[in-house]
PDB file of N, CA and C in Angstrom:
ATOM      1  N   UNK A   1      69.627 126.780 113.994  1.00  0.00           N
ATOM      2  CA  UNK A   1      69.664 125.370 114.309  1.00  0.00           C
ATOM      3  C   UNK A   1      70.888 125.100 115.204  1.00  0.00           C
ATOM      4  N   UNK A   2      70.691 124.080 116.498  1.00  0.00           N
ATOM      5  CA  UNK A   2      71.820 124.289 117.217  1.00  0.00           C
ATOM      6  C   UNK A   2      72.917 122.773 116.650  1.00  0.00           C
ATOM      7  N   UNK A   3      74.295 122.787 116.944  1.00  0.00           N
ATOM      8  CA  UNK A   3      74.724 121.726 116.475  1.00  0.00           C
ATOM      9  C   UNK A   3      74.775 120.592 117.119  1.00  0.00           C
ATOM     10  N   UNK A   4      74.798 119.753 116.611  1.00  0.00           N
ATOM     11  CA  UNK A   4      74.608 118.459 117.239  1.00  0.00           C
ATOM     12  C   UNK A   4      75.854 117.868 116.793  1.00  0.00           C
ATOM     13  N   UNK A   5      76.675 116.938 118.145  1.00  0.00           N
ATOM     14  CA  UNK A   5      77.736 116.177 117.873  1.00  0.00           C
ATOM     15  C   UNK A   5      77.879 114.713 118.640  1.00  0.00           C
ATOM     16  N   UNK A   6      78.463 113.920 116.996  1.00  0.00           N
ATOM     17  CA  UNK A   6      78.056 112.544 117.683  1.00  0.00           C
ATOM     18  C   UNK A   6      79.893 111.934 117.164  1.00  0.00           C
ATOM     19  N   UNK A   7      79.615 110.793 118.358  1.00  0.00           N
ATOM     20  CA  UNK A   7      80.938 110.374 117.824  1.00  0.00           C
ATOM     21  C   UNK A   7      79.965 108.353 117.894  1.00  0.00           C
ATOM     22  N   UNK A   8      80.697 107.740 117.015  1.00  0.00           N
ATOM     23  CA  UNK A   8      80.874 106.755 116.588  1.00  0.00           C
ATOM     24  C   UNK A   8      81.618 105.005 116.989  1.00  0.00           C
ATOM     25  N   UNK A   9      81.387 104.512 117.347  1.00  0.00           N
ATOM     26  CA  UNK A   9      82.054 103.336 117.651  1.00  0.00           C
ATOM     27  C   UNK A   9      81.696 101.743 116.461  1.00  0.00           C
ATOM     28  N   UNK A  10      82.741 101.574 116.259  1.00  0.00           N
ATOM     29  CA  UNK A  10      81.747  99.579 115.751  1.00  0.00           C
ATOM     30  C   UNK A  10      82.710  98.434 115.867  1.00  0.00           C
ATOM     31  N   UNK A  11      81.938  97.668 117.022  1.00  0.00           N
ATOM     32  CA  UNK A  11      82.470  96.794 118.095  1.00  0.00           C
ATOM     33  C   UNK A  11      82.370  95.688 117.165  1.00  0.00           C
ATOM     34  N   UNK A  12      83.905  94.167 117.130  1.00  0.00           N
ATOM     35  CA  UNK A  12      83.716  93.233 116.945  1.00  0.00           C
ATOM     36  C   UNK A  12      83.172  92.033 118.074  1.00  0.00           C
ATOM     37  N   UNK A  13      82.223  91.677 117.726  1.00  0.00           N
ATOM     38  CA  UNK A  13      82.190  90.087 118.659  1.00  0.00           C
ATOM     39  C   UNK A  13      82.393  88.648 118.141  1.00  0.00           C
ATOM     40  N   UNK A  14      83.787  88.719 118.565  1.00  0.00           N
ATOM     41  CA  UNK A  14      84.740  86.705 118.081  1.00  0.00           C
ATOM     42  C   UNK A  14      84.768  86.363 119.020  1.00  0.00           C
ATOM     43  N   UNK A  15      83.644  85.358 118.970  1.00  0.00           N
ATOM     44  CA  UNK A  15      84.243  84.060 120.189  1.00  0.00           C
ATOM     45  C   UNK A  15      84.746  83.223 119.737  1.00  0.00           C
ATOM     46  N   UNK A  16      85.304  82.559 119.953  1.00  0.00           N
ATOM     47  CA  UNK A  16      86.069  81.443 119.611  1.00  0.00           C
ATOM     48  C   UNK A  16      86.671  80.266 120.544  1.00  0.00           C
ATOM     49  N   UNK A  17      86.493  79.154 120.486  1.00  0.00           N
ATOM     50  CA  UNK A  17      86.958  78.571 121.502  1.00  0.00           C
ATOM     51  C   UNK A  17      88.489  78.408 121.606  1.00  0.00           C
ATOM     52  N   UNK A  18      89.140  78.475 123.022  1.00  0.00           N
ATOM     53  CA  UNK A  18      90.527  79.002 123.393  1.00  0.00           C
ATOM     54  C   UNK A  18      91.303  77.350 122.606  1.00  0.00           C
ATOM     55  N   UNK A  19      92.832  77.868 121.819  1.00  0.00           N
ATOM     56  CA  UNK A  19      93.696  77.174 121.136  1.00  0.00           C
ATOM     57  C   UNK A  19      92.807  76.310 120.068  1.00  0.00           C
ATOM     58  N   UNK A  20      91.639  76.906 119.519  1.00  0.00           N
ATOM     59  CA  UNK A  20      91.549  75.792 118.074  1.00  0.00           C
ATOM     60  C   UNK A  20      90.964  76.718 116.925  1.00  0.00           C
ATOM     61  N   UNK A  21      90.535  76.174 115.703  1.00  0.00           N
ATOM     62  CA  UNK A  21      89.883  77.580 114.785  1.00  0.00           C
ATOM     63  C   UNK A  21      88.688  77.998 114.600  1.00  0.00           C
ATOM     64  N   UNK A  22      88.644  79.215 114.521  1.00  0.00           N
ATOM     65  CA  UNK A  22      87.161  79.539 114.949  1.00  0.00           C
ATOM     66  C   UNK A  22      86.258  78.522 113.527  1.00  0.00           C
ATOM     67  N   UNK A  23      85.290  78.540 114.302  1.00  0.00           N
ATOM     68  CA  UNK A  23      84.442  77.560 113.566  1.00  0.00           C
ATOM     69  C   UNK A  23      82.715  77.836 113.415  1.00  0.00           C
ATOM     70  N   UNK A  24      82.106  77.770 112.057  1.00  0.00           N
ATOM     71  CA  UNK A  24      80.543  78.293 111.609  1.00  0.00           C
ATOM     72  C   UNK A  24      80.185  78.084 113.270  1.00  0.00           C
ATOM     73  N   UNK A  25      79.652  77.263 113.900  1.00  0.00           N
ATOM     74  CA  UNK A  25      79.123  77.489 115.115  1.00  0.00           C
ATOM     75  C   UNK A  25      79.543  78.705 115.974  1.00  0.00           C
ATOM     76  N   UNK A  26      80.905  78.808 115.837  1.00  0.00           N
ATOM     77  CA  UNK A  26      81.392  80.046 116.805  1.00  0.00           C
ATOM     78  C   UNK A  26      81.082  81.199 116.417  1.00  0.00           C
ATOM     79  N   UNK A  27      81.112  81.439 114.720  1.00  0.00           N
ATOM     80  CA  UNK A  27      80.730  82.353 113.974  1.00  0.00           C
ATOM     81  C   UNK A  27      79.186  82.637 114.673  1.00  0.00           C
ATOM     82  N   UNK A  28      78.218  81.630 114.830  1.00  0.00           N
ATOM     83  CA  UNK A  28      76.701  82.055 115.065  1.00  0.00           C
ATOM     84  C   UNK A  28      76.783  82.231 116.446  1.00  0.00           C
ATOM     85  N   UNK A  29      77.473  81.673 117.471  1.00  0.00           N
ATOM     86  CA  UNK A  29      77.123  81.869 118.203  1.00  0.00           C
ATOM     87  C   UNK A  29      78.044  83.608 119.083  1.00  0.00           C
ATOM     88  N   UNK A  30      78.994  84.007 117.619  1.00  0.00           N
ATOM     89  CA  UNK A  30      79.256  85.579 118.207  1.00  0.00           C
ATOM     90  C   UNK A  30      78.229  86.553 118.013  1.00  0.00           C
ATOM     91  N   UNK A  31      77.626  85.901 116.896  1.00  0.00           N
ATOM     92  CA  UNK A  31      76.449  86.853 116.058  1.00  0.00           C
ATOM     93  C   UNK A  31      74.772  86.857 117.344  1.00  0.00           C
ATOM     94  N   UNK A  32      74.859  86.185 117.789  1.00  0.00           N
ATOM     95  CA  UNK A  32      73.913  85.861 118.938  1.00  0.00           C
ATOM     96  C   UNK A  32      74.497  86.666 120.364  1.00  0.00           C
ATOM     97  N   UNK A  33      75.660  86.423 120.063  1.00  0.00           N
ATOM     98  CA  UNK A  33      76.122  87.628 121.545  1.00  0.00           C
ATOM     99  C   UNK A  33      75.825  89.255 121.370  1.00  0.00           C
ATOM    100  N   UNK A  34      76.182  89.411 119.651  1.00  0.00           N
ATOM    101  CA  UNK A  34      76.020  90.561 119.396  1.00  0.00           C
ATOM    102  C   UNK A  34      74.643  91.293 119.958  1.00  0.00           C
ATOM    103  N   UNK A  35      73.702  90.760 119.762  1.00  0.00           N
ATOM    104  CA  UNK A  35      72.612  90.877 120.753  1.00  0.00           C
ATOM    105  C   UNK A  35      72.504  91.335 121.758  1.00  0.00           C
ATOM    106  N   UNK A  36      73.193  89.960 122.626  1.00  0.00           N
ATOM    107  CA  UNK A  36      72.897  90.343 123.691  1.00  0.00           C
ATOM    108  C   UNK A  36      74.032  91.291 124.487  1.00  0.00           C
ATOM    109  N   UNK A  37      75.040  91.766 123.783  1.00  0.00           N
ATOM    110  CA  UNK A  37      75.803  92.893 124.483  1.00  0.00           C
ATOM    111  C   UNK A  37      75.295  94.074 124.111  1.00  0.00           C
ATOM    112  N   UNK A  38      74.780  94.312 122.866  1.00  0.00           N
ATOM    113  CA  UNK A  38      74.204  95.646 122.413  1.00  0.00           C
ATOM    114  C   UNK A  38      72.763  95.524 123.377  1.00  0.00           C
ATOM    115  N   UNK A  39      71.839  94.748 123.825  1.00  0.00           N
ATOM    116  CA  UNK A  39      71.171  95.367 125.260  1.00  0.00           C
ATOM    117  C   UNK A  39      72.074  95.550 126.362  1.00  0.00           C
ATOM    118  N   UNK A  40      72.749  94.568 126.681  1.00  0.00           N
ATOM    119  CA  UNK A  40      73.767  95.223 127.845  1.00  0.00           C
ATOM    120  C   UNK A  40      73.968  96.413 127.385  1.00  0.00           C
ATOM    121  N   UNK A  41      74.491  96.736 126.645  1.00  0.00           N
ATOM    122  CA  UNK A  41      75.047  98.217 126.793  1.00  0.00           C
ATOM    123  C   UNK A  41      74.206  99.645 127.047  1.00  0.00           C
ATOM    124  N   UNK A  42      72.967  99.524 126.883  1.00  0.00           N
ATOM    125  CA  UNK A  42      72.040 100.227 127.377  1.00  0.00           C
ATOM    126  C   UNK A  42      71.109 100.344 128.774  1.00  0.00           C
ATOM    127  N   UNK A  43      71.979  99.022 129.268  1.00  0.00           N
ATOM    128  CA  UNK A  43      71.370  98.946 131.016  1.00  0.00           C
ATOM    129  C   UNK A  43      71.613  99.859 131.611  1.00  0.00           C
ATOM    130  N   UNK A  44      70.739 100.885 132.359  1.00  0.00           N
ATOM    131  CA  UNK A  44      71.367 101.198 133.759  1.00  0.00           C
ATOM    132  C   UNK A  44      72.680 101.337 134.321  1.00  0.00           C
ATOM    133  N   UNK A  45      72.917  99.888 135.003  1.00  0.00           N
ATOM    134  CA  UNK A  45      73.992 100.223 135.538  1.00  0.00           C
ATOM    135  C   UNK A  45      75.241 100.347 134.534  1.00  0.00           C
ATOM    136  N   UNK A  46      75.167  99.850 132.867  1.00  0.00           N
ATOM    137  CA  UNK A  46      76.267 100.143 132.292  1.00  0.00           C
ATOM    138  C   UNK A  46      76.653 101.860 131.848  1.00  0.00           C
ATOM    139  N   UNK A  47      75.276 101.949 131.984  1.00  0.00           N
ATOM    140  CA  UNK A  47      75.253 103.673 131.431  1.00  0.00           C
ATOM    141  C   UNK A  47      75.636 104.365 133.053  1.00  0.00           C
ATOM    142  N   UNK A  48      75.627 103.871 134.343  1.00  0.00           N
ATOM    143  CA  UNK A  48      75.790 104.765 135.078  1.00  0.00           C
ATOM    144  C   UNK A  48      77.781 104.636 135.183  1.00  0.00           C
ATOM    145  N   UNK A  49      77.916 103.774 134.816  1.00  0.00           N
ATOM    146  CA  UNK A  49      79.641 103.668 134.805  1.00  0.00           C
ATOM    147  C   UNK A  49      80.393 104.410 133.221  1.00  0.00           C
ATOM    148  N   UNK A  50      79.472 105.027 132.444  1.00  0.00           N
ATOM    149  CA  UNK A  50      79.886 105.422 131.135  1.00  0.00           C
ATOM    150  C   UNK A  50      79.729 106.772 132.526  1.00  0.00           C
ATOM    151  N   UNK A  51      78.573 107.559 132.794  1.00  0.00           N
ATOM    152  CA  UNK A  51      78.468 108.520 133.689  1.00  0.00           C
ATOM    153  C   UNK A  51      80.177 108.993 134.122  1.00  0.00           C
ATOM    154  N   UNK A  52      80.014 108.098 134.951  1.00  0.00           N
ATOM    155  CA  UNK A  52      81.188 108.087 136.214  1.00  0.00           C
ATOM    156  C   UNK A  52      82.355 108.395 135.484  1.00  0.00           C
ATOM    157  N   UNK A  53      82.659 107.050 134.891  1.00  0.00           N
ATOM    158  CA  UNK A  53      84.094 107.321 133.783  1.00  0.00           C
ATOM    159  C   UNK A  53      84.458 108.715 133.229  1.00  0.00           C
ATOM    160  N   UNK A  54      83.060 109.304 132.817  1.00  0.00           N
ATOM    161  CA  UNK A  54      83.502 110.514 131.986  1.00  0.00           C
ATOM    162  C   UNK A  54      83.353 111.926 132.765  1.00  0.00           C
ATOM    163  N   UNK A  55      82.871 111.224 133.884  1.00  0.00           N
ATOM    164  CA  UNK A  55      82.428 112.404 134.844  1.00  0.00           C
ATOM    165  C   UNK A  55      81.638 113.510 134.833  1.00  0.00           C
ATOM    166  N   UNK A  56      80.411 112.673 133.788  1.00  0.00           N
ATOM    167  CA  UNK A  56      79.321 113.628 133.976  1.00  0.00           C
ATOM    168  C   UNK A  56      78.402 114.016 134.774  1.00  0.00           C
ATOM    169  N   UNK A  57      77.621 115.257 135.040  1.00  0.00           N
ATOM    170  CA  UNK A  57      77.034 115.696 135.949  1.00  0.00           C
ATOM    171  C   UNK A  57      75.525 115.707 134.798  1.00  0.00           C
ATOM    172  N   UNK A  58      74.848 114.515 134.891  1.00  0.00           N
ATOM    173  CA  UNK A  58      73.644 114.473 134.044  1.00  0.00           C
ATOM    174  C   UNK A  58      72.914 113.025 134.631  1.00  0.00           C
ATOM    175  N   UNK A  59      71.747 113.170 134.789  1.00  0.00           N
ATOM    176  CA  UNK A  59      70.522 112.052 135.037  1.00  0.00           C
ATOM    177  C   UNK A  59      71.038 110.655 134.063  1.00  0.00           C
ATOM    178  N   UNK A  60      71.140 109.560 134.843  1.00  0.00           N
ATOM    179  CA  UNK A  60      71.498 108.457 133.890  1.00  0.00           C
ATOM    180  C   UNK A  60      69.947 108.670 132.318  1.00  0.00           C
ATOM    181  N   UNK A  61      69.073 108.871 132.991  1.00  0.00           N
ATOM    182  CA  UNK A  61      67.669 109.199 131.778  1.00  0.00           C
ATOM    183  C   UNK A  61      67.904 110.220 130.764  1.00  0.00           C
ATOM    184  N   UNK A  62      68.671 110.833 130.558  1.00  0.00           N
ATOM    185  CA  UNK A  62      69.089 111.967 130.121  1.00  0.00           C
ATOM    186  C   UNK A  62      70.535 111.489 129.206  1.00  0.00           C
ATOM    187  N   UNK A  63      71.599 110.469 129.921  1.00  0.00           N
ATOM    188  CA  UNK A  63      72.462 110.410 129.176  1.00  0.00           C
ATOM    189  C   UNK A  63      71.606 109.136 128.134  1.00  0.00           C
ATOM    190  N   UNK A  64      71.109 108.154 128.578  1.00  0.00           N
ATOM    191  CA  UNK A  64      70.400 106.919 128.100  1.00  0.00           C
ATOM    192  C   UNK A  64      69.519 107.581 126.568  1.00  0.00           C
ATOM    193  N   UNK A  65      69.191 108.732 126.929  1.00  0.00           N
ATOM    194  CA  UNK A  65      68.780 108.978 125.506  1.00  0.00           C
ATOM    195  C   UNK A  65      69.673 109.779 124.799  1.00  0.00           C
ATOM    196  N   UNK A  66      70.537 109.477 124.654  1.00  0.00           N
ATOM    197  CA  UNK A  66      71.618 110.301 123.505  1.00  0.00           C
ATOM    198  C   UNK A  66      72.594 109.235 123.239  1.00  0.00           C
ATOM    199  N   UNK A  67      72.547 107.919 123.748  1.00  0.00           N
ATOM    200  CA  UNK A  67      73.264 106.940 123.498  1.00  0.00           C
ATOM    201  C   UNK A  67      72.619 105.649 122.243  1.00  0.00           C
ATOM    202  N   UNK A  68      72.647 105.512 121.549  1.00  0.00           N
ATOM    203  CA  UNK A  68      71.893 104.279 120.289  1.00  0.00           C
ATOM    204  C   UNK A  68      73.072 103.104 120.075  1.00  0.00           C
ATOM    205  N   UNK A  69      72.323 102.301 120.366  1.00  0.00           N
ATOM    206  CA  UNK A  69      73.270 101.069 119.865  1.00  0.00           C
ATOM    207  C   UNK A  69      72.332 100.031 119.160  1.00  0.00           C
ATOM    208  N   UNK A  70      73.400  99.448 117.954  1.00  0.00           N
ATOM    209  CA  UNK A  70      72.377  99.324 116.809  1.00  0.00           C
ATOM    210  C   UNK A  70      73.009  97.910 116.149  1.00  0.00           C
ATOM    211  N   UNK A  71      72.707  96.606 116.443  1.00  0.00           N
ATOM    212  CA  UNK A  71      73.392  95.732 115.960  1.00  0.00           C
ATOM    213  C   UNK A  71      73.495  95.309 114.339  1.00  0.00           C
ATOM    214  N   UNK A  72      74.508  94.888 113.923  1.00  0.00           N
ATOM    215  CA  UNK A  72      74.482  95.233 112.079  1.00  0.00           C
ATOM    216  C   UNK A  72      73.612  93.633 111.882  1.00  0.00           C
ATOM    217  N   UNK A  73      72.573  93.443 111.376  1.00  0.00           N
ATOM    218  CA  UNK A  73      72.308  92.654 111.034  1.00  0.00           C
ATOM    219  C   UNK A  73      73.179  91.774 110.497  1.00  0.00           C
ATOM    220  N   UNK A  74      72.800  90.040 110.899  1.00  0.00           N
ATOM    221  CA  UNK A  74      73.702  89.349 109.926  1.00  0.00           C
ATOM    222  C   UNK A  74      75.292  89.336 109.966  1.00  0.00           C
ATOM    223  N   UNK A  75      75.527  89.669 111.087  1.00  0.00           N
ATOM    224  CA  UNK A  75      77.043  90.210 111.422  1.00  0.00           C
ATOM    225  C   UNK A  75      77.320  89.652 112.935  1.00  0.00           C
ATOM    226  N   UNK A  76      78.899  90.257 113.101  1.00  0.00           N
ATOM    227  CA  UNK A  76      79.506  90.126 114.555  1.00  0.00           C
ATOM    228  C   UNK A  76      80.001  91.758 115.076  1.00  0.00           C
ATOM    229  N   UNK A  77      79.130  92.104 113.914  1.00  0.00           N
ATOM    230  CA  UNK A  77      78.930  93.893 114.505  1.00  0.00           C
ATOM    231  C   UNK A  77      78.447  94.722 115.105  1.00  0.00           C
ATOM    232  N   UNK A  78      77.978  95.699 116.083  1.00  0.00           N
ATOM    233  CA  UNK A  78      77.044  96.610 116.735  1.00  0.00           C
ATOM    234  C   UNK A  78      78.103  98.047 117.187  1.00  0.00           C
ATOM    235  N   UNK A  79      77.079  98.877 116.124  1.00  0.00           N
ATOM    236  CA  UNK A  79      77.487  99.908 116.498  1.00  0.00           C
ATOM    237  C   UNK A  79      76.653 100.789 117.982  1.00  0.00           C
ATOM    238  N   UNK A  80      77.742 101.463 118.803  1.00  0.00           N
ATOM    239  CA  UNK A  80      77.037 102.344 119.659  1.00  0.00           C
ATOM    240  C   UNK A  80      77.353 103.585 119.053  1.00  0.00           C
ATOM    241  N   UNK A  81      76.640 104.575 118.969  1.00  0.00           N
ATOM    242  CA  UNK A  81      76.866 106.147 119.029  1.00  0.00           C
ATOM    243  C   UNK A  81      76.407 107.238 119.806  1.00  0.00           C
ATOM    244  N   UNK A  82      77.115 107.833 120.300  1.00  0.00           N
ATOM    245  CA  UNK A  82      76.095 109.219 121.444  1.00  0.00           C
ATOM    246  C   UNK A  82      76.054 110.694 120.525  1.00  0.00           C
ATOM    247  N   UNK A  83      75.364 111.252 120.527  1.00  0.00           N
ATOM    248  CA  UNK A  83      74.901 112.832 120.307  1.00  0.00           C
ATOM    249  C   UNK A  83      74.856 113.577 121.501  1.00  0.00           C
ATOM    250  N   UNK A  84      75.457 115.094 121.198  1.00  0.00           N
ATOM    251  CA  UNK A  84      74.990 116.257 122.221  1.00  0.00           C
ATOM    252  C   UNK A  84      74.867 117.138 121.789  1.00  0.00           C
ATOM    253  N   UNK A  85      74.289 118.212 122.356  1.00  0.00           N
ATOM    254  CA  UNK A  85      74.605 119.488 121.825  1.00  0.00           C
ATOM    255  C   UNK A  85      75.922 120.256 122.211  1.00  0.00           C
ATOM    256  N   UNK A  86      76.526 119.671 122.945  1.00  0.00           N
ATOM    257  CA  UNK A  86      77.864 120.312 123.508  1.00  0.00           C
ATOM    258  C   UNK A  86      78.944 119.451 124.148  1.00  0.00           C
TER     259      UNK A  86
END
């Protein structure tokens, strides 16, 4: 069996509006971003700048499937994680 290695991330999203306290609305409306950054993070062009950054020599289709991002239900959480074999 060959090994497989993954590393781990889990992102907060606080919005809050600038100089006052965060507030139940801000609370829902981080939990609603959480969303929509965990699809951002699987676009194209975000995966071709993860590419670049790390300076891989691999098909954005190729890195796109070893990348999962997984928002925590009910939260201001989303985890991303990647796997490889090497």
């Amino acid at each position: 069996m060959a090994p497989v290695y993954e590393a781990q991330t889990t992102l907060l999203v606080n919005y809050s509006a600038p100089s006052t306290p965060p507030s139940y609305s801000d609370a829902l409306l981080s939990q609603q971003l959480v969303k929509t950054y965990a699809e951002m993070a699987t676009q194209p062009v975000i995966i071709e700048q993860v590419r670049s950054d790390l300076g891989l020599d691999m098909p954005i289709e190729r890195l796109a499937r070893q990348i999962t991002v997984l928002p925590l239900r009910d939260t201001q959480l989303f985890t991303i994680s990647a796997h490889a074999s090497d």
